[in-house]
N, C-alpha and C. Protein backbone atom coordinates (compact mmCIF):
# COMPACT_ATOMS: atom_id res chain seq x y z
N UNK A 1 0.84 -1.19 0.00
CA UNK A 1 0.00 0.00 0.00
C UNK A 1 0.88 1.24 0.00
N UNK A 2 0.56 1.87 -1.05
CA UNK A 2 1.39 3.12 -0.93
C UNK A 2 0.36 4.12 -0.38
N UNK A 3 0.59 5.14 0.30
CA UNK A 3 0.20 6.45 0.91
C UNK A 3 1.26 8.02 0.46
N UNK A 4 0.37 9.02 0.36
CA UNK A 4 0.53 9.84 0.08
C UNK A 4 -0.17 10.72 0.53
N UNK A 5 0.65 12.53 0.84
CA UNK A 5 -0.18 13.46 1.43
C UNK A 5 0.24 14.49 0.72
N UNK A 6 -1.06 15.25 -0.05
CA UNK A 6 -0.10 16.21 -0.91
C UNK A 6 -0.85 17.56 0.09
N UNK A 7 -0.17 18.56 -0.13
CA UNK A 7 -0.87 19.81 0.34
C UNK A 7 -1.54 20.97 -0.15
N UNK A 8 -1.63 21.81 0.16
CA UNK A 8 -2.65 23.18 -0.66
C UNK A 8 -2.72 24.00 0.16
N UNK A 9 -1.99 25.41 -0.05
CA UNK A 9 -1.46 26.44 0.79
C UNK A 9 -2.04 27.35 0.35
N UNK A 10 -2.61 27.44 -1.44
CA UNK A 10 -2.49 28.50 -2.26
C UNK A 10 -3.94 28.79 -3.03
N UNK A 11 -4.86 30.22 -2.70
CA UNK A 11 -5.80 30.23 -2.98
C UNK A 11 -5.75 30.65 -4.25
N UNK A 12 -5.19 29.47 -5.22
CA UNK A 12 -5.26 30.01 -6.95
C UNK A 12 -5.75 28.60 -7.31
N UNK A 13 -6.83 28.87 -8.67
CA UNK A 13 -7.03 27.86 -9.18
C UNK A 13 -6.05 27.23 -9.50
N UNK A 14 -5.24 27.44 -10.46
CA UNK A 14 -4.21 27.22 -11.36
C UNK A 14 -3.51 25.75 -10.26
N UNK A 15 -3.01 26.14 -9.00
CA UNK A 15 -2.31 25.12 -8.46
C UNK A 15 -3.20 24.49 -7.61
N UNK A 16 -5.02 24.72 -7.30
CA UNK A 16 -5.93 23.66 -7.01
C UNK A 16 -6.13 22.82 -8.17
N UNK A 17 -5.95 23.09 -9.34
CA UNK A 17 -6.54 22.08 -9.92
C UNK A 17 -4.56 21.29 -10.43
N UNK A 18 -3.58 21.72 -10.21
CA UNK A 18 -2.62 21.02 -10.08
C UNK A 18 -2.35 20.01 -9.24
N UNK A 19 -3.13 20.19 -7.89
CA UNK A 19 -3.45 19.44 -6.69
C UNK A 19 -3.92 18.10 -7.18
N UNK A 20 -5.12 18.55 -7.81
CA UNK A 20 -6.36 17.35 -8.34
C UNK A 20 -5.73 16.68 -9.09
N UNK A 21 -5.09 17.48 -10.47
CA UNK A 21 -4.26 16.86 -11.48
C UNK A 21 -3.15 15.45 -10.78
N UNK A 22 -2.42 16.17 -10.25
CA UNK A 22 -1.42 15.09 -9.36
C UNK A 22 -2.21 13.87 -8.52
N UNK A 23 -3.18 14.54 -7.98
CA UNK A 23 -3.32 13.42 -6.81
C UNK A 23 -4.14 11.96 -8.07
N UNK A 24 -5.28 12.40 -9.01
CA UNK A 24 -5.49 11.51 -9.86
C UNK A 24 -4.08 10.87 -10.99
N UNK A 25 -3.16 11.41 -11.24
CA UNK A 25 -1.91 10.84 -12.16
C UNK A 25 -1.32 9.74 -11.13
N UNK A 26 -1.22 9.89 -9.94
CA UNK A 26 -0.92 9.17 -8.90
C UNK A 26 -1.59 8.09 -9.09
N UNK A 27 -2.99 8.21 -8.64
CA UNK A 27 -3.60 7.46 -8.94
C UNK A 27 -3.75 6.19 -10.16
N UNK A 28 -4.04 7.10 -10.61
CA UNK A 28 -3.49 6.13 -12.60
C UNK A 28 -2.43 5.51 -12.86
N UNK A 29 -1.49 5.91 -12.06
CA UNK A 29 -0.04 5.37 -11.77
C UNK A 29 -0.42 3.86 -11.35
N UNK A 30 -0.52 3.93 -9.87
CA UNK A 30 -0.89 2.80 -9.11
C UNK A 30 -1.60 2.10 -9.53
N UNK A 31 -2.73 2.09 -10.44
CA UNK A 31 -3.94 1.20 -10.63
C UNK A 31 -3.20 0.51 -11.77
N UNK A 32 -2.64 0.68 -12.86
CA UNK A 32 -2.36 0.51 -14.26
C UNK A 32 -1.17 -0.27 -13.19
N UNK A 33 -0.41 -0.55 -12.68
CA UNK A 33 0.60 -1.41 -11.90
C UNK A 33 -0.26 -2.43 -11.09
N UNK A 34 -1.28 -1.99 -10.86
CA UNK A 34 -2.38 -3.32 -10.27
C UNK A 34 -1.94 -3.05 -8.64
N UNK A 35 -1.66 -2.22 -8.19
CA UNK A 35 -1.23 -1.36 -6.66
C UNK A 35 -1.93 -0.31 -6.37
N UNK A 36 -2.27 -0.38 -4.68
CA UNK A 36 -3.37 0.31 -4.01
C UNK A 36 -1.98 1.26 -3.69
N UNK A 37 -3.58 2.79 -3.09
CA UNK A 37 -2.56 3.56 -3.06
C UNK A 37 -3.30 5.04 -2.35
N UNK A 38 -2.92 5.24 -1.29
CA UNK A 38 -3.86 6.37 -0.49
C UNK A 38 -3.74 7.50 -0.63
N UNK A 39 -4.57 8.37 -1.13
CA UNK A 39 -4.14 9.53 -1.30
C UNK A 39 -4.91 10.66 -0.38
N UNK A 40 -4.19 11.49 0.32
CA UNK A 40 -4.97 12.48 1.05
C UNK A 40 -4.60 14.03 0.70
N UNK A 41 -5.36 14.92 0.39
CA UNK A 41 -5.16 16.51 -0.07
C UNK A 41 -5.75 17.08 1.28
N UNK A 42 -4.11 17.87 1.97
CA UNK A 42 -4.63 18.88 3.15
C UNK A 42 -4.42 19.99 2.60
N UNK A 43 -5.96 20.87 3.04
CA UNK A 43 -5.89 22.40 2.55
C UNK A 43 -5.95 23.06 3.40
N UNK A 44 -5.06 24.23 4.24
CA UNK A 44 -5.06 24.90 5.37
C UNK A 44 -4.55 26.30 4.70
N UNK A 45 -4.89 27.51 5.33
CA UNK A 45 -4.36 28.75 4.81
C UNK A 45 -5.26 28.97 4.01
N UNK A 46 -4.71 30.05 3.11
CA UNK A 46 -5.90 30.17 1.84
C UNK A 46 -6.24 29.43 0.73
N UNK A 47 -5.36 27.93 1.29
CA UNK A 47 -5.80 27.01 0.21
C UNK A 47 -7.35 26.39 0.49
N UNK A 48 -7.61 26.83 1.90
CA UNK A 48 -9.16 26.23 2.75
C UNK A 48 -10.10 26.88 1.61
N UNK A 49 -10.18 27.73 0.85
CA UNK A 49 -11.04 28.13 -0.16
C UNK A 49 -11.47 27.04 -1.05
N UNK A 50 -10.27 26.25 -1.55
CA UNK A 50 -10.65 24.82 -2.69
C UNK A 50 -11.68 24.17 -1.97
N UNK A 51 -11.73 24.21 -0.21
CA UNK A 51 -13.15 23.03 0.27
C UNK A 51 -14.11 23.84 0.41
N UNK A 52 -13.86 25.60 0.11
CA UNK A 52 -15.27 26.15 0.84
C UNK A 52 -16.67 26.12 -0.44
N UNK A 53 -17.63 25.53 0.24
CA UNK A 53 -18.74 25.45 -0.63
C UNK A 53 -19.16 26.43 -1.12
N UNK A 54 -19.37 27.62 -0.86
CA UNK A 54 -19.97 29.04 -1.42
C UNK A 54 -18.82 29.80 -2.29
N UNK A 55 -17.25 29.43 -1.98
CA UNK A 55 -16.28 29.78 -3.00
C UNK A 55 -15.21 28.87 -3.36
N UNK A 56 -15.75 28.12 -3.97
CA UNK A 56 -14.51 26.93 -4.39
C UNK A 56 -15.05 27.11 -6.00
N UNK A 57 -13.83 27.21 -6.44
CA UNK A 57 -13.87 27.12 -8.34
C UNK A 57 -13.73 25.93 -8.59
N UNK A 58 -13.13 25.11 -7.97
CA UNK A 58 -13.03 23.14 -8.16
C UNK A 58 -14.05 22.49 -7.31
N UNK A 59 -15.36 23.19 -7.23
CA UNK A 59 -16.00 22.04 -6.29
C UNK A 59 -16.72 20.87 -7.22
N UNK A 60 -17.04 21.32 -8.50
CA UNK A 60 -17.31 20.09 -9.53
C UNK A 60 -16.33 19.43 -9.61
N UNK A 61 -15.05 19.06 -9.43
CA UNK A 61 -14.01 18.61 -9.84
C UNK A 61 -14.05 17.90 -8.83
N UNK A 62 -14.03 18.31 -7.17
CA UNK A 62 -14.18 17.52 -6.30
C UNK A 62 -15.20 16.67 -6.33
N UNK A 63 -16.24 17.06 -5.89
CA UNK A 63 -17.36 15.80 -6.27
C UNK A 63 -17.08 14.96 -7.58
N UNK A 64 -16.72 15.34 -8.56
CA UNK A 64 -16.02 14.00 -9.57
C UNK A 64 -15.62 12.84 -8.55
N UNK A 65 -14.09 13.53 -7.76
CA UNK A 65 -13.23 12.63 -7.33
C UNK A 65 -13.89 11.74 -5.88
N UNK A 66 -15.11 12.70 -4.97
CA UNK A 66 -15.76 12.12 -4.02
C UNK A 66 -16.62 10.95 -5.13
N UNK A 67 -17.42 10.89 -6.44
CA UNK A 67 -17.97 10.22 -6.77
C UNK A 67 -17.03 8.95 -7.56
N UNK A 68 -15.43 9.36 -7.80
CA UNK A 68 -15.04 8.20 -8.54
C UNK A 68 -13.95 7.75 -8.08
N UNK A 69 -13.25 8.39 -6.56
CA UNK A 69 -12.32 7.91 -6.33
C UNK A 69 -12.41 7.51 -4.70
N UNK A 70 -12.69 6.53 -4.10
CA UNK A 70 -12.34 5.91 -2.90
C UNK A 70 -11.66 6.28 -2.10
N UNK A 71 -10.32 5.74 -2.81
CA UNK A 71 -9.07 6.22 -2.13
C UNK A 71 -8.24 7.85 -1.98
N UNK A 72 -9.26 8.28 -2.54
CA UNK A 72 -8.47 10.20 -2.30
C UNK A 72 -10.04 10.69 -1.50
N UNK A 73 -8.89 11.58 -0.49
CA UNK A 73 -9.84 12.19 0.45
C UNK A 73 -9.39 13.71 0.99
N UNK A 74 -10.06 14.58 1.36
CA UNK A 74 -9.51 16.07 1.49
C UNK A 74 -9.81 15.99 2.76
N UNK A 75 -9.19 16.87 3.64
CA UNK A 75 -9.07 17.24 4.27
C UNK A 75 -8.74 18.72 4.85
N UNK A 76 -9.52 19.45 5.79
CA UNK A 76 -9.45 20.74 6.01
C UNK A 76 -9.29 21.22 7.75
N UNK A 77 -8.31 22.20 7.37
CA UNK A 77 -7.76 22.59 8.46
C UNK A 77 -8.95 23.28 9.82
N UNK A 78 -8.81 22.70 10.33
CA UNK A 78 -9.75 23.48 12.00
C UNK A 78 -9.56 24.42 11.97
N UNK A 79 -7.97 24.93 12.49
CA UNK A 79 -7.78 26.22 12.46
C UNK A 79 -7.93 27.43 11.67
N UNK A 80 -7.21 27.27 10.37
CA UNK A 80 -7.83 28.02 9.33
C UNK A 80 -9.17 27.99 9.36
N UNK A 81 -10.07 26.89 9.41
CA UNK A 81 -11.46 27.05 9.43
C UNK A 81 -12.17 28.27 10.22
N UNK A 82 -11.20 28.15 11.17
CA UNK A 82 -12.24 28.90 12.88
C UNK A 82 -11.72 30.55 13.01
N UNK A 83 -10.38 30.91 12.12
CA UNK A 83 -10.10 32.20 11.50
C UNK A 83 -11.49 32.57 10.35
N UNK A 84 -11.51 31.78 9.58
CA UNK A 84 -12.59 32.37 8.24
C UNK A 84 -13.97 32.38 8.80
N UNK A 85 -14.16 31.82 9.41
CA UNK A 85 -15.47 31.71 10.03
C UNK A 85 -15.97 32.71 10.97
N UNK A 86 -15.03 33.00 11.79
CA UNK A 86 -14.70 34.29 12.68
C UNK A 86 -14.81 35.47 11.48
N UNK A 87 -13.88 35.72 11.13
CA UNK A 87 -13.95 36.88 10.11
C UNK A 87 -15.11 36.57 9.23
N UNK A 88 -15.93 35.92 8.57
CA UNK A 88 -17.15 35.77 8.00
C UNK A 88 -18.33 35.97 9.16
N UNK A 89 -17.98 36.04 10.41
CA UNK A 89 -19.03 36.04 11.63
C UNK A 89 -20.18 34.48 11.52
N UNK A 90 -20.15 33.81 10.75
CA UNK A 90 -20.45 32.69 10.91
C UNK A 90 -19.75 31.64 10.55
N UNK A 91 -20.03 30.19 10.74
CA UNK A 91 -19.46 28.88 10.19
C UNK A 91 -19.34 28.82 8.61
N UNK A 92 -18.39 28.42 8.02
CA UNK A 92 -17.99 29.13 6.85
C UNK A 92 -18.36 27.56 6.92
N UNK A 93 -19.55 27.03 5.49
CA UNK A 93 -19.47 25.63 5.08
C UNK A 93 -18.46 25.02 4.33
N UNK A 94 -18.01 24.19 4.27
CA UNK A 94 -17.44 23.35 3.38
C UNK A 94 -18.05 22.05 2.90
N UNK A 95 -17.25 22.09 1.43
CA UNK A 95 -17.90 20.76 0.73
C UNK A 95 -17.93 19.65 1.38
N UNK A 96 -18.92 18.96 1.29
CA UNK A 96 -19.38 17.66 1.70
C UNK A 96 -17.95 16.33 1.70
N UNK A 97 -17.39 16.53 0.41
CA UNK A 97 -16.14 15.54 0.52
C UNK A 97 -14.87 16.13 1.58
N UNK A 98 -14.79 17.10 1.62
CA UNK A 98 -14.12 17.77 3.38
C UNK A 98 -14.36 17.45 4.58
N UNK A 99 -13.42 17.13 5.28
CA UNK A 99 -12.73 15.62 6.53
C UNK A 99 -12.16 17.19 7.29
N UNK A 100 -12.73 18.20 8.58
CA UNK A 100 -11.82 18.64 9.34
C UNK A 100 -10.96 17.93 10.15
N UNK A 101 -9.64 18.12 10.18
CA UNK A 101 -8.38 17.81 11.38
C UNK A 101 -8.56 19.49 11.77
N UNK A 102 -7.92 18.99 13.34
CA UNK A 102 -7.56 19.86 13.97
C UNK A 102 -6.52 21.06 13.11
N UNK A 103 -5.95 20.87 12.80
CA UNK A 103 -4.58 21.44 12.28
C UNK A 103 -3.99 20.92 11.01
N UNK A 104 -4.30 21.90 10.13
CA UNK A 104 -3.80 21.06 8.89
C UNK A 104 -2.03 20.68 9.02
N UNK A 105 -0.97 21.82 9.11
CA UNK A 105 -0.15 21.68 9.67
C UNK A 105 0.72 19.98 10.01
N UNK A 106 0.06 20.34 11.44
CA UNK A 106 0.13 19.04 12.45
C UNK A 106 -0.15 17.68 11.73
N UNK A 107 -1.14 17.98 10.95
CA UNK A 107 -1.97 16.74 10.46
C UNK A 107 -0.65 16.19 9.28
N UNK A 108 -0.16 16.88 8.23
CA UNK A 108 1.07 16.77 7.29
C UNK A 108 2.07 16.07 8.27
N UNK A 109 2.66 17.03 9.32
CA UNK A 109 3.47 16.20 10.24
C UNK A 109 3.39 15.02 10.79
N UNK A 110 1.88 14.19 11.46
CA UNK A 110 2.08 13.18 11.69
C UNK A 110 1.48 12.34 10.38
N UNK A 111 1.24 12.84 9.10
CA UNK A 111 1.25 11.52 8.24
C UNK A 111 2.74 11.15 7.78
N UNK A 112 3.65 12.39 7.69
CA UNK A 112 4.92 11.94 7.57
C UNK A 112 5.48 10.76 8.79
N UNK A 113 5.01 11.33 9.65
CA UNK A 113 5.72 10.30 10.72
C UNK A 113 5.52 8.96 10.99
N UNK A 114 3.79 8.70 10.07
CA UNK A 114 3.37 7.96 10.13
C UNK A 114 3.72 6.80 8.84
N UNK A 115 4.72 7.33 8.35
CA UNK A 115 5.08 6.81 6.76
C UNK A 115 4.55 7.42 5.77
N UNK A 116 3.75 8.09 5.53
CA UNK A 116 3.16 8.71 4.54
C UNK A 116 4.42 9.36 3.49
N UNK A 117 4.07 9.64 2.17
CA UNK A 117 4.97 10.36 1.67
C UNK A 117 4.77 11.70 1.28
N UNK A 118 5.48 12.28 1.63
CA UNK A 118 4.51 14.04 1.49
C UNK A 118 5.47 14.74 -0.27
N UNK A 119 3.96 15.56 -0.32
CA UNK A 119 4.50 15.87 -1.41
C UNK A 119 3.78 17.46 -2.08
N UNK A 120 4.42 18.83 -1.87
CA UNK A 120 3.66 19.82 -2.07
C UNK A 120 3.92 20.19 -3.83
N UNK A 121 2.64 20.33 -4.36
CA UNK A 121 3.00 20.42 -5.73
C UNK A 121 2.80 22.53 -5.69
């Protein structure tokens, strides 16, 4: 089983949908070798925009990957969350395929530690 954690710092399409791009080539990689293969996208900072439901330019793109891919899963930062939400004065939603961790950060750190292979495109 291979694992992987890529990240998303950056509120531009251009390198969200580089995100997507990678984490599915990965994908296609592994399957066409007949090998499983985990993939997780953490978005913390102003990359938390790619999960927010009312402003994400890739949220069709996501639901693609919530409807065709298993093994890739997003994930969104608490903290960043509880800044935008604050400054929006309410709970800022995010897309349905969005997994909060505490700390996006933290969360990169212990998948490395955990074997994961990290990888910021």
């Amino acid at each position: 089983m291979h694992r992987v954690v890529l990240h998303l710092y950056d509120n531009d399409p251009k390198r969200m949908n580089l995100v997507l791009n990678n984490a599915a080539n990965i994908d296609a990689h592994y399957k066409a070798k007949g090998e499983e293969v985990q993939i997780e996208i953490v978005a913390y900072g102003p990359g938390l925009t790619m999960l927010h439901a009312g402003k994400s330019l890739v949220k069709k793109r996501i639901a693609n990957f919530g409807q065709n891919f298993d093994n890739i899963t997003f994930r969104a930062c608490g903290k960043t969350h509880k800044k935008m939400s604050k400054k929006a004065g309410k709970s800022v939603p995010l897309l349905p395929q969005a997994k909060m961790v505490p700390a996006g950060v933290v969360h990169l750190m212990e998948r490395q530690e955990q074997g994961w292979s990290y990888v910021r495109p």
